[in-house]
N, C-alpha and C. Protein backbone atom coordinates (compact mmCIF):
# COMPACT_ATOMS: atom_id res chain seq x y z
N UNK A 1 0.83 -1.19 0.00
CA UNK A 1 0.00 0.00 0.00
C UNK A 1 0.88 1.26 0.00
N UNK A 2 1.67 1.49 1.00
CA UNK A 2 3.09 2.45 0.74
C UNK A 2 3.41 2.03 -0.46
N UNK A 3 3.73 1.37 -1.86
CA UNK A 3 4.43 1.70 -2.47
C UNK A 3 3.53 2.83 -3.46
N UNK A 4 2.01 2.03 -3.13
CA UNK A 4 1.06 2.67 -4.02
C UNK A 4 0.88 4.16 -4.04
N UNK A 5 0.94 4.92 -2.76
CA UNK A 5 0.77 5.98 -2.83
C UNK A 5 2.07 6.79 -3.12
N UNK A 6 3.40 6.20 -3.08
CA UNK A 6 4.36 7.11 -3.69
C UNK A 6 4.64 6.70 -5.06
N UNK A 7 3.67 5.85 -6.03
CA UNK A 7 3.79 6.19 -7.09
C UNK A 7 2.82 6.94 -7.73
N UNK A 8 1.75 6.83 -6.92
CA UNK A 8 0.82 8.37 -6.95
C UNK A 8 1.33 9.92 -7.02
N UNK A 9 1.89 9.88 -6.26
CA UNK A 9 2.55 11.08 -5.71
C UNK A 9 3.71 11.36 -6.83
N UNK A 10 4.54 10.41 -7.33
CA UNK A 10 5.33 10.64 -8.29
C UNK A 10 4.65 10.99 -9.62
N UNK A 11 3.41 10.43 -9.72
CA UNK A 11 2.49 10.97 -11.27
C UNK A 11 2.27 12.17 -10.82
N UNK A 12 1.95 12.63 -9.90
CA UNK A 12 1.07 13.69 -10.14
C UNK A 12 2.07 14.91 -10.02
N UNK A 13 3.34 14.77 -9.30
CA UNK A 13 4.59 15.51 -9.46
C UNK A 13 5.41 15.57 -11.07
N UNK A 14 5.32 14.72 -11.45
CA UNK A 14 5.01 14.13 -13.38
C UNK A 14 3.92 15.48 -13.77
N UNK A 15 3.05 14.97 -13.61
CA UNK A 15 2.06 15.85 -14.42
C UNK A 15 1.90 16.77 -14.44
N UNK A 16 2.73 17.32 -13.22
CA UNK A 16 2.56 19.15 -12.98
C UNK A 16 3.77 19.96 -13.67
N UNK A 17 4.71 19.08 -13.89
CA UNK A 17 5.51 19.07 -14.57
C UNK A 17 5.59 19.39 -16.01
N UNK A 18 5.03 18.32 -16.21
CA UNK A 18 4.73 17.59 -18.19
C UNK A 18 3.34 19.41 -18.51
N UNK A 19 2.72 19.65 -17.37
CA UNK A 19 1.88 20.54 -17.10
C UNK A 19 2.46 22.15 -17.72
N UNK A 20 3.80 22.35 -17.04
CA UNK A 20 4.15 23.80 -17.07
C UNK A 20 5.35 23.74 -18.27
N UNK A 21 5.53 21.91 -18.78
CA UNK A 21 6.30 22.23 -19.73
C UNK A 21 5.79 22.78 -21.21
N UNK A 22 4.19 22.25 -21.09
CA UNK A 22 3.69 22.67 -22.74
C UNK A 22 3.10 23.98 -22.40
N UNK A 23 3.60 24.86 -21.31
CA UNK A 23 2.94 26.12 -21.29
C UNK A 23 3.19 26.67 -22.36
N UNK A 24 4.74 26.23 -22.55
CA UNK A 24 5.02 27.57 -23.77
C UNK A 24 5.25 28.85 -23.35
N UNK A 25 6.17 29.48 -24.40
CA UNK A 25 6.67 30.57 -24.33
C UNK A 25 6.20 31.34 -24.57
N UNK A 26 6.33 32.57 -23.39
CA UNK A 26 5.42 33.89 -23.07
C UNK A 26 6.37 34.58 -24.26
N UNK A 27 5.43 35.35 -25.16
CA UNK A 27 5.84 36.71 -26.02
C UNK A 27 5.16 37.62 -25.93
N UNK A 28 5.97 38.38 -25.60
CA UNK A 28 5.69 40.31 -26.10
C UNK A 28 5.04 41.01 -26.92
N UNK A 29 3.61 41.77 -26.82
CA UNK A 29 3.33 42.24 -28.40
C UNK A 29 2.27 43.12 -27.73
N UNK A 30 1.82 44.14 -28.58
CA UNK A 30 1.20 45.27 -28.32
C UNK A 30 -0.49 44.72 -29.01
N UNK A 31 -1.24 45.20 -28.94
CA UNK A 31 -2.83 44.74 -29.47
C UNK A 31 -3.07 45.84 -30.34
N UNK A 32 -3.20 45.09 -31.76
CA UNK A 32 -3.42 46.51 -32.50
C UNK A 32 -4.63 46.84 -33.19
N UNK A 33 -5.33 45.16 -33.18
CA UNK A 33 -7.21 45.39 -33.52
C UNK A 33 -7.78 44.62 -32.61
N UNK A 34 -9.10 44.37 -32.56
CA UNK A 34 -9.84 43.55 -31.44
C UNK A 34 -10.99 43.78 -32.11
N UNK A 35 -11.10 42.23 -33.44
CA UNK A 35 -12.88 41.75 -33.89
C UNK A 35 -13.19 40.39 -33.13
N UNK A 36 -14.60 41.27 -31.86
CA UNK A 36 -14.45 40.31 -31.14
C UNK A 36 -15.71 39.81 -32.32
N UNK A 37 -16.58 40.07 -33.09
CA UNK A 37 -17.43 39.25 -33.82
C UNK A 37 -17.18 37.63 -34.59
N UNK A 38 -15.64 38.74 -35.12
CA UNK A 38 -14.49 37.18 -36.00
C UNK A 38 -13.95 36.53 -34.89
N UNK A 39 -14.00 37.10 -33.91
CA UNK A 39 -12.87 36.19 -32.52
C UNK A 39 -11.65 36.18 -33.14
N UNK A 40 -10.94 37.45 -33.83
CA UNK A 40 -10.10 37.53 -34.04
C UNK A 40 -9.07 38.71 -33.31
N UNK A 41 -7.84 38.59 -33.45
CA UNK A 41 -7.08 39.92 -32.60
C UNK A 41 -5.55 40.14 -33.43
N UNK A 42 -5.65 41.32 -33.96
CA UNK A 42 -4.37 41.48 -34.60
C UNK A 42 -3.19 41.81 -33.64
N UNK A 43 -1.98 41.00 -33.65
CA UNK A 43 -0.92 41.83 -32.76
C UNK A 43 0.48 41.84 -33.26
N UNK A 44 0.72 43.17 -32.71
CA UNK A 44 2.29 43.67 -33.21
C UNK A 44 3.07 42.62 -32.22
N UNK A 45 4.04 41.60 -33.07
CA UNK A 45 5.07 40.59 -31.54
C UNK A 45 5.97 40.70 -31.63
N UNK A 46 6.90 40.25 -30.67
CA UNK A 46 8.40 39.76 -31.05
C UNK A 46 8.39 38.61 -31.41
N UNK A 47 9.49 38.05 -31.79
CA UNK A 47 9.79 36.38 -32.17
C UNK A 47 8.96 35.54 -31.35
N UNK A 48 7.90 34.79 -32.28
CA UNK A 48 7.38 33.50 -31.12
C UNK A 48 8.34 32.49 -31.39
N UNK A 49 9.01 32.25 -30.23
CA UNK A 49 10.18 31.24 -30.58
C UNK A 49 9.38 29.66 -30.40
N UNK A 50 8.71 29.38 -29.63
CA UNK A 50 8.49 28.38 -30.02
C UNK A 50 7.52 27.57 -31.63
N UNK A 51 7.19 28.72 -32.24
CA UNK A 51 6.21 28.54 -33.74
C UNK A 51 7.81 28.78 -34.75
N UNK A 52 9.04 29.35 -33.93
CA UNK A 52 10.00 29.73 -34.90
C UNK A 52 9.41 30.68 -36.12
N UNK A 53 8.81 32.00 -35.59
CA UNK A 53 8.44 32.86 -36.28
C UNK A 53 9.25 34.48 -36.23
N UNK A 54 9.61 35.35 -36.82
CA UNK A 54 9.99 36.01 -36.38
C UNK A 54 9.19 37.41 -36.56
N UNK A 55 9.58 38.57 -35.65
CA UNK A 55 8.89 39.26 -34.84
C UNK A 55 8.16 39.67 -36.34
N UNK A 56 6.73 40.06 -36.24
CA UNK A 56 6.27 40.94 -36.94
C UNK A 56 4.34 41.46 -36.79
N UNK A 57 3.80 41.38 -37.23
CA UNK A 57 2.45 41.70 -37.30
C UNK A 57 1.26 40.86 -37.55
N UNK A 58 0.25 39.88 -36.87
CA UNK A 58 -0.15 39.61 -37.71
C UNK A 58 -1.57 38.88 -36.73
N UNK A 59 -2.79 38.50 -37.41
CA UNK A 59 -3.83 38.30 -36.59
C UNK A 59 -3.76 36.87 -35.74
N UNK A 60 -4.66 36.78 -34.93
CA UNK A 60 -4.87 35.69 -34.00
C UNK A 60 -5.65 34.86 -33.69
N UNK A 61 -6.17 33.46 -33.88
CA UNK A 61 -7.42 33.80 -33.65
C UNK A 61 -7.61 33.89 -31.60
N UNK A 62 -9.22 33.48 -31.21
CA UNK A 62 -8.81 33.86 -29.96
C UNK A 62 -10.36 33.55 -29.42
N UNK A 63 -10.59 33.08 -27.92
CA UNK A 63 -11.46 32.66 -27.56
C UNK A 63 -12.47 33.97 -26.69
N UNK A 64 -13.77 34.03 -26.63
CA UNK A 64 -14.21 35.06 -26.16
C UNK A 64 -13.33 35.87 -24.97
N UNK A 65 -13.12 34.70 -24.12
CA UNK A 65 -12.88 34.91 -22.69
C UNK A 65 -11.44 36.04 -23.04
N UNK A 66 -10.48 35.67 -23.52
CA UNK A 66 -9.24 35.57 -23.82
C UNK A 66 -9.29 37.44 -24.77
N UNK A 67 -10.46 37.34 -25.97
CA UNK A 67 -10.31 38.83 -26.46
C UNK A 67 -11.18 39.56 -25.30
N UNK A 68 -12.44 39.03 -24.61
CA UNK A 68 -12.45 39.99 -23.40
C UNK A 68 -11.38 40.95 -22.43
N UNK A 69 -10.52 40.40 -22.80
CA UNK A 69 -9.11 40.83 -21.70
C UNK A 69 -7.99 41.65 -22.50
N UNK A 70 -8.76 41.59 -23.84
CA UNK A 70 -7.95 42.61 -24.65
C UNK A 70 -8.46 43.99 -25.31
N UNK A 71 -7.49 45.30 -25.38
CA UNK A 71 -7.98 46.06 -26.13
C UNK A 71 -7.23 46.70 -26.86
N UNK A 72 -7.18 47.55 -27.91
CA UNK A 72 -5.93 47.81 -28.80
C UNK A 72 -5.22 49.14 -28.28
N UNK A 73 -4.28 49.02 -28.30
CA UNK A 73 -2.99 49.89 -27.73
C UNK A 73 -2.35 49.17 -26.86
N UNK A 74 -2.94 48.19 -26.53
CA UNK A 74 -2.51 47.20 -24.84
C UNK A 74 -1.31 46.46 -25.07
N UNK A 75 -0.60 46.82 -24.05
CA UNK A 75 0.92 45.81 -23.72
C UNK A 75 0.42 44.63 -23.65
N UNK A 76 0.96 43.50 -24.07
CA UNK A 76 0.48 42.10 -23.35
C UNK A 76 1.29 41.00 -23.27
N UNK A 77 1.57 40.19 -22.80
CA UNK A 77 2.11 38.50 -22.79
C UNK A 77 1.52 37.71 -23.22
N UNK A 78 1.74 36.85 -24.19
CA UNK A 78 0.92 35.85 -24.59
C UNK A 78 1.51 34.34 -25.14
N UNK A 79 1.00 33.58 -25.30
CA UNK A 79 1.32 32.33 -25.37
C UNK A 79 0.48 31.70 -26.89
N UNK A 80 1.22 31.68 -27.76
CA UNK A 80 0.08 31.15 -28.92
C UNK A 80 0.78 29.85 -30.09
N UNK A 81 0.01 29.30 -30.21
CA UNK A 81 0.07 27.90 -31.01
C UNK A 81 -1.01 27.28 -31.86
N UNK A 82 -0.51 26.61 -32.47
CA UNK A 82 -1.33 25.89 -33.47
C UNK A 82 -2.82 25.57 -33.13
N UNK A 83 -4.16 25.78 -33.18
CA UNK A 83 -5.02 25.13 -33.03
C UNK A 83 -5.93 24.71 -34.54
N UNK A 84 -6.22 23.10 -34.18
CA UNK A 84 -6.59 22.86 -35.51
C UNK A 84 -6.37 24.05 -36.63
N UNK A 85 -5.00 23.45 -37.18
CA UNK A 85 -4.62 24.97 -38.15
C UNK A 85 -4.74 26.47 -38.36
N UNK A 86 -4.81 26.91 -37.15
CA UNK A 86 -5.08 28.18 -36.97
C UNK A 86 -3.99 28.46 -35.90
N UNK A 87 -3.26 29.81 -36.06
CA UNK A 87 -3.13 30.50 -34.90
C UNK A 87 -3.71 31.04 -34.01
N UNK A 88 -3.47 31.07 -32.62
CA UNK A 88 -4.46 30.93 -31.67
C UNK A 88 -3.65 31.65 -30.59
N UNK A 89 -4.39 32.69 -29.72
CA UNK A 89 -3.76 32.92 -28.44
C UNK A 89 -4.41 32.04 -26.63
N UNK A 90 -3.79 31.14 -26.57
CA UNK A 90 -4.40 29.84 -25.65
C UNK A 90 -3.93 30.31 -24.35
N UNK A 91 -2.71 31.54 -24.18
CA UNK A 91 -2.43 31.76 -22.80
C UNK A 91 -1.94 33.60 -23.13
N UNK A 92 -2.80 34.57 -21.68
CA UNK A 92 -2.63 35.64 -21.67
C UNK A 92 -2.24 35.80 -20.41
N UNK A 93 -0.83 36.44 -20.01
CA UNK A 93 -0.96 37.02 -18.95
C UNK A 93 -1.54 38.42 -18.24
């Protein structure tokens, strides 16, 4: 029974892990439109290094919640990746 719960304890120390590794990399970029109709958001970035893109301009797509929290002129952090073939912003700080 002890062994059971410290290999519990080792998954779930695993998973929090495996958790903050697909966070992905926070980038830099200013908000320069906001159609929340298209659920779309244009932004000025730096390099998303993990898409291996380099810095420039260009739209997003983006979930209500997520363009709620945006407006154009706005500094922001963001986290964005592939969703079913689309670019996507999946994490805002």
């Amino acid at each position: 029974m002890k062994l059971l719960k410290i290999s519990a304890a080792t998954v779930a120390i695993l998973a929090a892990a495996l958790s903050m590794a697909m966070a992905g990399t926070f980038t830099r970029g200013t908000v320069k439109k906001v159609d929340e109709k298209a659920g779309k958001v244009t932004i000025i970035h730096e390099e998303l290094v993990d898409l291996d893109m380099p810095a420039m301009t260009m739209v997003f797509r983006a979930d209500e919640e997520m363009i709620s929290r945006m407006s154009e002129g706005q500094d922001i952090e963001f986290v964005a990746d592939r969703v079913n073939g689309k670019l996507t912003v999946i994490e805002l700080k």
